[in-house]
N, C-alpha and C. Protein backbone atom coordinates (compact mmCIF):
# COMPACT_ATOMS: atom_id res chain seq x y z
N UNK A 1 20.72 35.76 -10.18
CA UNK A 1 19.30 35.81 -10.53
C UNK A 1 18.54 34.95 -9.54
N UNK A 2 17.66 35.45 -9.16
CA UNK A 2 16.51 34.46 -8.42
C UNK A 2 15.94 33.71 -9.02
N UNK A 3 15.29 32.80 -8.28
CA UNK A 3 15.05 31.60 -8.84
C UNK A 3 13.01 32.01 -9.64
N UNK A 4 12.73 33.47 -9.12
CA UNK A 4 11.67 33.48 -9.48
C UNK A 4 11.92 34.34 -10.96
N UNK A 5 12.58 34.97 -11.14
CA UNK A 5 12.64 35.55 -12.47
C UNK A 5 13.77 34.45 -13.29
N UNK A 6 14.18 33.39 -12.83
CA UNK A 6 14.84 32.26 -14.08
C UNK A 6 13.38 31.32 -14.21
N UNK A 7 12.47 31.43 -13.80
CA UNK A 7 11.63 30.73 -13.66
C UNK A 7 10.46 31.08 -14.37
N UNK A 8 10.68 32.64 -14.31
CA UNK A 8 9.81 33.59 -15.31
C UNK A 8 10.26 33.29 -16.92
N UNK A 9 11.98 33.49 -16.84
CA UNK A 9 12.82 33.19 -18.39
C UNK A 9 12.42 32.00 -18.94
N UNK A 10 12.47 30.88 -17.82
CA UNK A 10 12.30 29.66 -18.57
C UNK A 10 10.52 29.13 -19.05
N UNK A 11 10.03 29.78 -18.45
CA UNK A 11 8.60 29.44 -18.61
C UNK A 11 8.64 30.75 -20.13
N UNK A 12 9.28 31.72 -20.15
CA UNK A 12 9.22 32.36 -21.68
C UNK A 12 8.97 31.40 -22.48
N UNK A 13 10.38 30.83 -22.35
CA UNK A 13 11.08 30.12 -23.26
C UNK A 13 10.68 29.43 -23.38
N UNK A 14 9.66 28.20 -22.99
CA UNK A 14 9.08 27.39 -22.89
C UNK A 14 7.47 27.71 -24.15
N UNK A 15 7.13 29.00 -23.57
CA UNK A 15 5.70 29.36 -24.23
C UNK A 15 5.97 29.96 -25.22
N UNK A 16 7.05 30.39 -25.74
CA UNK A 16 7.52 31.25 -26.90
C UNK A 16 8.18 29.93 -27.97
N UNK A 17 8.18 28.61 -27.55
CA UNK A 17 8.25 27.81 -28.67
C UNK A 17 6.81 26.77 -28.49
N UNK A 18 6.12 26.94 -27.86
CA UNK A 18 4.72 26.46 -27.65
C UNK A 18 3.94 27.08 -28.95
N UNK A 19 4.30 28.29 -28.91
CA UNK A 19 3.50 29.35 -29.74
C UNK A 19 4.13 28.78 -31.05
N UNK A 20 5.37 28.73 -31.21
CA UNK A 20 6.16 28.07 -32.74
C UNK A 20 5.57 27.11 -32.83
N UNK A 21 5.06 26.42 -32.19
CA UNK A 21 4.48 24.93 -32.21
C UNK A 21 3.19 25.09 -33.20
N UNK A 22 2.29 25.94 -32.30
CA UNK A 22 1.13 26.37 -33.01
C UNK A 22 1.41 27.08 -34.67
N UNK A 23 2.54 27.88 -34.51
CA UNK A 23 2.66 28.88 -36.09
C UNK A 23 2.92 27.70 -37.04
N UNK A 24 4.10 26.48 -36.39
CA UNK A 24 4.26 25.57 -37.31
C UNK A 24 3.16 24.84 -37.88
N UNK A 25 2.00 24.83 -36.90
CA UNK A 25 0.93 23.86 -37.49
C UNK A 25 0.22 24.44 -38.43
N UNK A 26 0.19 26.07 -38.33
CA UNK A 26 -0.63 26.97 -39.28
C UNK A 26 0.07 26.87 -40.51
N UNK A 27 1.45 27.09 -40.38
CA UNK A 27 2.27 26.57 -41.53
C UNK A 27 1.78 25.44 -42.62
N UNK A 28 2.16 24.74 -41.80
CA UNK A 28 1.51 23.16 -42.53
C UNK A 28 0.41 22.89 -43.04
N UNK A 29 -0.68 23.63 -42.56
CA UNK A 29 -2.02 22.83 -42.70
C UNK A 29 -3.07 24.24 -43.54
N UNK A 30 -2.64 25.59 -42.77
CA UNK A 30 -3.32 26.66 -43.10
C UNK A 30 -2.47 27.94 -44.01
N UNK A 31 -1.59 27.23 -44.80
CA UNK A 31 -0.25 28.28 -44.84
C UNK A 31 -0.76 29.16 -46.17
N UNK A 32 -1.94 28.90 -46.63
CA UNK A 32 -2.77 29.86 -47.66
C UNK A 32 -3.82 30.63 -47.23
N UNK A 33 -4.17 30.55 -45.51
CA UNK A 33 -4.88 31.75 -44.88
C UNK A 33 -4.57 33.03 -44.95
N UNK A 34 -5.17 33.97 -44.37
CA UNK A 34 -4.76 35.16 -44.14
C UNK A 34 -3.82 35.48 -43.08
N UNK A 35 -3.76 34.26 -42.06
CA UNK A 35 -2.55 34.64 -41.10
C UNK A 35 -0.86 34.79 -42.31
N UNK A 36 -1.03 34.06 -43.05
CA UNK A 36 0.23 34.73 -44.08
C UNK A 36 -0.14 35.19 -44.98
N UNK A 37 -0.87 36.51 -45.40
CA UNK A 37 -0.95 37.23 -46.23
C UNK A 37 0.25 38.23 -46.38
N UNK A 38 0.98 38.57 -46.13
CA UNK A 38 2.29 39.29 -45.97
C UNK A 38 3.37 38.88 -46.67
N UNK A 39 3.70 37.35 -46.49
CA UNK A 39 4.48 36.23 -46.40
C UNK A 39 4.37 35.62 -47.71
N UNK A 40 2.79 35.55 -48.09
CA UNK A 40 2.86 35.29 -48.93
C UNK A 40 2.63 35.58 -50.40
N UNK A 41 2.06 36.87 -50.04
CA UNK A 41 2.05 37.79 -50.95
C UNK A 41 3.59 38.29 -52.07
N UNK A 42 4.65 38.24 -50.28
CA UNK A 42 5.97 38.62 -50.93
C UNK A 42 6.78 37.62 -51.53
N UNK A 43 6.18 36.33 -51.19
CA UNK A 43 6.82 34.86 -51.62
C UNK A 43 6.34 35.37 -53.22
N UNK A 44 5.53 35.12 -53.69
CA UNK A 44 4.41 35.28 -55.32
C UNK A 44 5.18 36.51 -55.68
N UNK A 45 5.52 37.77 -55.56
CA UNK A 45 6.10 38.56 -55.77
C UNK A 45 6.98 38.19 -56.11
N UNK A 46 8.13 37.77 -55.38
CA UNK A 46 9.75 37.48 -55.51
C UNK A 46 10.09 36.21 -56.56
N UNK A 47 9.28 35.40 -56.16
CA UNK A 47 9.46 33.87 -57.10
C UNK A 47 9.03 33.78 -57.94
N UNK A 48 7.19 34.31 -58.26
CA UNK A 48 6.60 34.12 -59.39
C UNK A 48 5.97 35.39 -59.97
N UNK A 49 7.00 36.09 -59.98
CA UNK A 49 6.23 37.16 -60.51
C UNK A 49 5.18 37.79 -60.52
N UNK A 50 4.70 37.50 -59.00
CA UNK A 50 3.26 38.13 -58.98
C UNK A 50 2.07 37.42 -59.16
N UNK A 51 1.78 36.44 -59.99
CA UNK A 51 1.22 35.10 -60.46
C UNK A 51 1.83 34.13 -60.07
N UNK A 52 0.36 32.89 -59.78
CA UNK A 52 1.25 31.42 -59.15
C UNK A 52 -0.17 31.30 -59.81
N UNK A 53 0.53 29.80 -60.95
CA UNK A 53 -0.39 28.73 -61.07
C UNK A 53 -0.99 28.08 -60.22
N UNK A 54 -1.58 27.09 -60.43
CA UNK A 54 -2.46 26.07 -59.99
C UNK A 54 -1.03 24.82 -59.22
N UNK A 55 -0.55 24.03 -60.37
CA UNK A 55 0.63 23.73 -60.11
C UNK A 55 1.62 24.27 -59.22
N UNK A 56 2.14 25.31 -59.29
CA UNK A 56 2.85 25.89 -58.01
C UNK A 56 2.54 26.50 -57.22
N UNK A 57 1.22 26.59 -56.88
CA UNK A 57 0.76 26.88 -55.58
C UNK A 57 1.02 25.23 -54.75
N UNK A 58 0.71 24.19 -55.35
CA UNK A 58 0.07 23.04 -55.04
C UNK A 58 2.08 22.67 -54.59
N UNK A 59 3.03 23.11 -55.37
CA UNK A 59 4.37 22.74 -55.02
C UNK A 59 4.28 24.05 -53.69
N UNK A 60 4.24 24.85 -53.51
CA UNK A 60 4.89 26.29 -52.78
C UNK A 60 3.43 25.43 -51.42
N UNK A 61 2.30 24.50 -51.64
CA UNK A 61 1.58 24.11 -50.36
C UNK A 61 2.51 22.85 -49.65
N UNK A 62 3.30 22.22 -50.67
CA UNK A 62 3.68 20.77 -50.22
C UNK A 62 4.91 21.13 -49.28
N UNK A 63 5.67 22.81 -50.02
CA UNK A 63 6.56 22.99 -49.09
C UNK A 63 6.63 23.64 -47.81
N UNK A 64 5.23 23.87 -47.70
CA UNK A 64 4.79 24.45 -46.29
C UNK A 64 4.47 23.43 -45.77
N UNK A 65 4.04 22.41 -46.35
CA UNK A 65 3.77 21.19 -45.30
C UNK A 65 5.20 20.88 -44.50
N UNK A 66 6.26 20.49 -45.58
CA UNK A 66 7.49 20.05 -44.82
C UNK A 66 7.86 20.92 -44.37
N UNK A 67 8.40 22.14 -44.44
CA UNK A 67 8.58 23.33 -43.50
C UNK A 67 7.90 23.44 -41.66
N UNK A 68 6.61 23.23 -42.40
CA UNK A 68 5.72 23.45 -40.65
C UNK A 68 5.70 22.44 -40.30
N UNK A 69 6.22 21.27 -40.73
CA UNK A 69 6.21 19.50 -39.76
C UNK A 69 7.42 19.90 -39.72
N UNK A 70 9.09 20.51 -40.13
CA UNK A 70 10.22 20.75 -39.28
C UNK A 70 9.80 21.79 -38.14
N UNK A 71 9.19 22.88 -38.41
CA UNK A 71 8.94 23.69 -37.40
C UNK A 71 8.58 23.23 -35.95
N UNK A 72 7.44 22.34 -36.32
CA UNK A 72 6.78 22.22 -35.18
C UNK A 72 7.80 20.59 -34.57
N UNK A 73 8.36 19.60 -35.49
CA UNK A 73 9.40 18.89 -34.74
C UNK A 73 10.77 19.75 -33.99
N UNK A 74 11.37 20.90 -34.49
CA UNK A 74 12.20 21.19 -33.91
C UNK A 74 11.83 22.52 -32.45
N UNK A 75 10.52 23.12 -32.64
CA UNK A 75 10.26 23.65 -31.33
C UNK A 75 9.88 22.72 -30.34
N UNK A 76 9.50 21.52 -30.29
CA UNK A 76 8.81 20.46 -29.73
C UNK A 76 10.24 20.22 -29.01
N UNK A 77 11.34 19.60 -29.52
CA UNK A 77 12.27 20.00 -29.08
C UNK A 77 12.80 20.07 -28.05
N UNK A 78 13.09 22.18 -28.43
CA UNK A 78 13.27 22.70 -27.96
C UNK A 78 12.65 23.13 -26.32
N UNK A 79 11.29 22.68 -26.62
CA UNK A 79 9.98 22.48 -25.29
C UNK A 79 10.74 21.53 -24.26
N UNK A 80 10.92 20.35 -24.91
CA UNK A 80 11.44 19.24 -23.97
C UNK A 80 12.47 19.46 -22.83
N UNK A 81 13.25 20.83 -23.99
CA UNK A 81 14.80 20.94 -23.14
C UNK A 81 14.75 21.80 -22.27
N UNK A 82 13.98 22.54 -22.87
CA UNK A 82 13.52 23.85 -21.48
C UNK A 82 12.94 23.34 -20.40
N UNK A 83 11.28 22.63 -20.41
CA UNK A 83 10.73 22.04 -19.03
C UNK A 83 11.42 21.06 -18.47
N UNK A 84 12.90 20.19 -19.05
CA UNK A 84 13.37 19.33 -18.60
C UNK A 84 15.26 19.65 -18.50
N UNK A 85 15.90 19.64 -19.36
CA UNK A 85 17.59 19.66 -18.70
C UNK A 85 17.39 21.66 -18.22
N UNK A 86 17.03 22.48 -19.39
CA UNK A 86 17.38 23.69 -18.54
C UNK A 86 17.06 24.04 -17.62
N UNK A 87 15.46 23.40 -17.51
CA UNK A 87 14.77 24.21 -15.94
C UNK A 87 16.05 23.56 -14.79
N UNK A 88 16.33 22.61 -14.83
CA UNK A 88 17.69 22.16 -14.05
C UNK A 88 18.73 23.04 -13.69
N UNK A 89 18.98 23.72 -15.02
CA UNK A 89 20.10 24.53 -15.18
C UNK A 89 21.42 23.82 -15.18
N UNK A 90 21.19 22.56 -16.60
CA UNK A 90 21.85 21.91 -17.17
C UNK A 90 23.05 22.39 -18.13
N UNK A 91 24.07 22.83 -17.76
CA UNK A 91 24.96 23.70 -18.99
C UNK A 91 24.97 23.23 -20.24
N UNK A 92 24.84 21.92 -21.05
CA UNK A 92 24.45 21.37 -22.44
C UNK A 92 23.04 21.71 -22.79
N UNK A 93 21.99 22.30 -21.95
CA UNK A 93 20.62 22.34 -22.56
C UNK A 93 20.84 23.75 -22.70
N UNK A 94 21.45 24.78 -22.08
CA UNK A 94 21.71 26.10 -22.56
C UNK A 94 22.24 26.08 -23.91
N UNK A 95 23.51 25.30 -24.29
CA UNK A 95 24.63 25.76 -25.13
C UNK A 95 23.16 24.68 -26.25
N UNK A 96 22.72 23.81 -26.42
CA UNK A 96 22.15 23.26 -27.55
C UNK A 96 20.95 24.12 -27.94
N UNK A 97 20.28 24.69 -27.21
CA UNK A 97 19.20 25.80 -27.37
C UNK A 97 20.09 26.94 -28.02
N UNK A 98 21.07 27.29 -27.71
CA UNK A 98 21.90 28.29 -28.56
C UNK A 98 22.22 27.81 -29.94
N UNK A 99 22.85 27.30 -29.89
CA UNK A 99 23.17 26.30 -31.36
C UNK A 99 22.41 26.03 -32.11
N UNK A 100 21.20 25.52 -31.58
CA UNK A 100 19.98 25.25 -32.38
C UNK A 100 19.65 26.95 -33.26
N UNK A 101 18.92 27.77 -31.97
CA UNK A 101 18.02 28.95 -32.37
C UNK A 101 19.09 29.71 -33.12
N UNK A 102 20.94 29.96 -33.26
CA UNK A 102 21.66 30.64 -33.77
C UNK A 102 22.14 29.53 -35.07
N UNK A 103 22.32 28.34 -35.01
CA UNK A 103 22.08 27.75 -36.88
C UNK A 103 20.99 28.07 -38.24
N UNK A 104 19.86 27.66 -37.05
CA UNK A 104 18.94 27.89 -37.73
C UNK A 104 18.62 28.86 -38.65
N UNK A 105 18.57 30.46 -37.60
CA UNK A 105 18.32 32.08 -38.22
C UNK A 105 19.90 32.05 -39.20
N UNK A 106 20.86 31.45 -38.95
CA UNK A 106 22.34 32.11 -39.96
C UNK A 106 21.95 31.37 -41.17
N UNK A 107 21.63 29.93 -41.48
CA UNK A 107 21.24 29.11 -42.46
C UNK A 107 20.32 29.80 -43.05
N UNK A 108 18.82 29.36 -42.19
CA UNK A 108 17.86 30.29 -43.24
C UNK A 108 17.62 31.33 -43.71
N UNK A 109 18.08 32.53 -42.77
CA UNK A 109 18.29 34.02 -43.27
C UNK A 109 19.62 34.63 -44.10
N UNK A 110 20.55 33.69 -44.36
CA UNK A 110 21.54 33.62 -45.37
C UNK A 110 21.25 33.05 -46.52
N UNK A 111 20.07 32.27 -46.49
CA UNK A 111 19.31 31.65 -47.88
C UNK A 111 18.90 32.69 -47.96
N UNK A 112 17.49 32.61 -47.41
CA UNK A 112 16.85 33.99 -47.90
C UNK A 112 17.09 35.03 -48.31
N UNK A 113 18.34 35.94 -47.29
CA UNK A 113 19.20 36.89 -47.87
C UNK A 113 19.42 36.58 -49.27
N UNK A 114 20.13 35.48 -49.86
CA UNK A 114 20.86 35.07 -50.98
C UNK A 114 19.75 35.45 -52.26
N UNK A 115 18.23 34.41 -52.09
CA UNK A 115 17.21 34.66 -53.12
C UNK A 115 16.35 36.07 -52.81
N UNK A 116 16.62 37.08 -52.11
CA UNK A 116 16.18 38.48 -51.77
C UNK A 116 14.56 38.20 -51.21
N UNK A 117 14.22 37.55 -49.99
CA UNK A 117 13.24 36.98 -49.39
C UNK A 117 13.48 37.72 -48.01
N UNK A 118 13.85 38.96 -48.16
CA UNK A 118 13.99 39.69 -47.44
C UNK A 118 12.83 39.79 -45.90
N UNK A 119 11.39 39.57 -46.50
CA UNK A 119 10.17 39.59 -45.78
C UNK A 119 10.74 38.22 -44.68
N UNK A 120 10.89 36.93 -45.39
CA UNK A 120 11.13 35.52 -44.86
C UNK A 120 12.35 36.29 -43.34
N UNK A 121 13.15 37.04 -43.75
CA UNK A 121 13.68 37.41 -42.51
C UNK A 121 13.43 38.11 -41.51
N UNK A 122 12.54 39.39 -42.28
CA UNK A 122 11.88 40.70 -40.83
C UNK A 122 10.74 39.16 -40.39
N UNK A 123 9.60 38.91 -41.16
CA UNK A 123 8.62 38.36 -40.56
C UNK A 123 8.45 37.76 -39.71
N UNK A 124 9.84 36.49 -40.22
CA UNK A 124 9.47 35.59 -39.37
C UNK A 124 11.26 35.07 -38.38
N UNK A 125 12.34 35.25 -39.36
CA UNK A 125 13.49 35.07 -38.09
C UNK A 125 13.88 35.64 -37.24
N UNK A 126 13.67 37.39 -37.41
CA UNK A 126 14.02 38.07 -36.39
C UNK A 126 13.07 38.06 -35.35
N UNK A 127 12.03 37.98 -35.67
CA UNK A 127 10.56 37.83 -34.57
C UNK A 127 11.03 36.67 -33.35
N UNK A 128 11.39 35.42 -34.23
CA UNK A 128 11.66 34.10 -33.58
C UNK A 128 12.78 34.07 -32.66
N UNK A 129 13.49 34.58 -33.40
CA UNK A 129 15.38 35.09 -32.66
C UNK A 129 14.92 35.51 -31.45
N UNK A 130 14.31 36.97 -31.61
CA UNK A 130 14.07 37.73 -30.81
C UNK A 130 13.79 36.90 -29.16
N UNK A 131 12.30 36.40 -29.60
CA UNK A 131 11.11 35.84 -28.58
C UNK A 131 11.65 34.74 -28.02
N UNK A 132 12.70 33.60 -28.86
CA UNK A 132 13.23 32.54 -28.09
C UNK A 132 15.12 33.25 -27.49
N UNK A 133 15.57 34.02 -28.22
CA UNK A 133 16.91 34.07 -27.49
C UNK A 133 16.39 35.20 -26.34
N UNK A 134 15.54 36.05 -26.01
CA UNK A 134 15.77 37.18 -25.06
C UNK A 134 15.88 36.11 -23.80
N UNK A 135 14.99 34.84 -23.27
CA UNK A 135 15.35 33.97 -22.50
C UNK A 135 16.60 33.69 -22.08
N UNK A 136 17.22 33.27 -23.06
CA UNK A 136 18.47 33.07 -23.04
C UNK A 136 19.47 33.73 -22.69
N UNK A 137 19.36 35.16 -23.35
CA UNK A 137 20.67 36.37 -22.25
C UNK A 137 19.74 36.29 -21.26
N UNK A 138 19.05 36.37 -20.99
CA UNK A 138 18.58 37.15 -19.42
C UNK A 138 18.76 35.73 -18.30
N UNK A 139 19.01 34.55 -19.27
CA UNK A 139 19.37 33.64 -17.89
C UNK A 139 21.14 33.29 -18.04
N UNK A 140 21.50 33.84 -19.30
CA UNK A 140 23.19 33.43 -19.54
C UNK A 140 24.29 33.18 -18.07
N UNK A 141 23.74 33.78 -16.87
CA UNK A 141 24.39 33.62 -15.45
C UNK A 141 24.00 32.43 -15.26
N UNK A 142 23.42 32.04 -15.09
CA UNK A 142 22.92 30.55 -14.82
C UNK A 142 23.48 29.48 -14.94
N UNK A 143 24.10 29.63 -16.04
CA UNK A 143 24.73 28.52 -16.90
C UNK A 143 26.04 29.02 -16.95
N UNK A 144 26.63 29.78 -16.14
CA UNK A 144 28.09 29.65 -16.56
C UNK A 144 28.92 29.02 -15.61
């Protein structure tokens, strides 16, 4: 690979958890907008039957807070390792960016799977999988 299309991958990879950065903050702070109307429509569906009190909205807001402050600590991250050991083409900043983005989606989309939060997986892990690992095969020469 040339150094101008690993350069293209890594600057992906770089802006495709920039952007997580931002979703995490919407998470946290705006996670009862309409940017999750989808999300959260199917959350109230699945958990509360369609209805959410006062009270568990106020629990289902506190856990978007901690959710989108992990989000946005663990793409932050992920930022560091890309503009710094991978752009190197550091073989530990490849394999921990793997580990990371492939724990993450098996943990949370095996929860989710488990409580039938089926949406929690099209919406938002496969999207994420997608946008941060395609970087990753397309530079996998790099690092071997």
């Amino acid at each position: 690979m040339n150094d101008k299309k690993f350069t293209f991958w890594q600057k992906w990879l770089t802006y495709a958890n920039v952007m997580t950065v931002g979703i995490g903050l919407l998470v946290a702070f705006l996670g009862n907008s309409f940017f999750f109307d989808l999300h959260n429509e199917a959350t109230v569906d699945i958990f509360f039957g369609g209805k959410i009190s006062n009270e568990e909205l106020m629990f289902k807001n506190w856990l978007f807070g901690i959710i989108g402050g992990t989000i946005v600590g663990f793409h932050v991250l992920m930022i560091m390792i890309s503009e710094n050991a991978f752009k190197k083409k550091e073989h530990w900043a490849y394999r921990a960016l793997w580990y990371g983005l492939v724990s993450w989606f098996v943990i949370d989309s095996g929860v989710s799977f488990y409580y039938n939060a089926i949406h929690n997986i099209v919406l938002i892990n496969v999207v994420a999988l997608v946008l941060i690992g395609l970087p990753l095969v397309f530079t996998r020469n790099e690092f071997r």
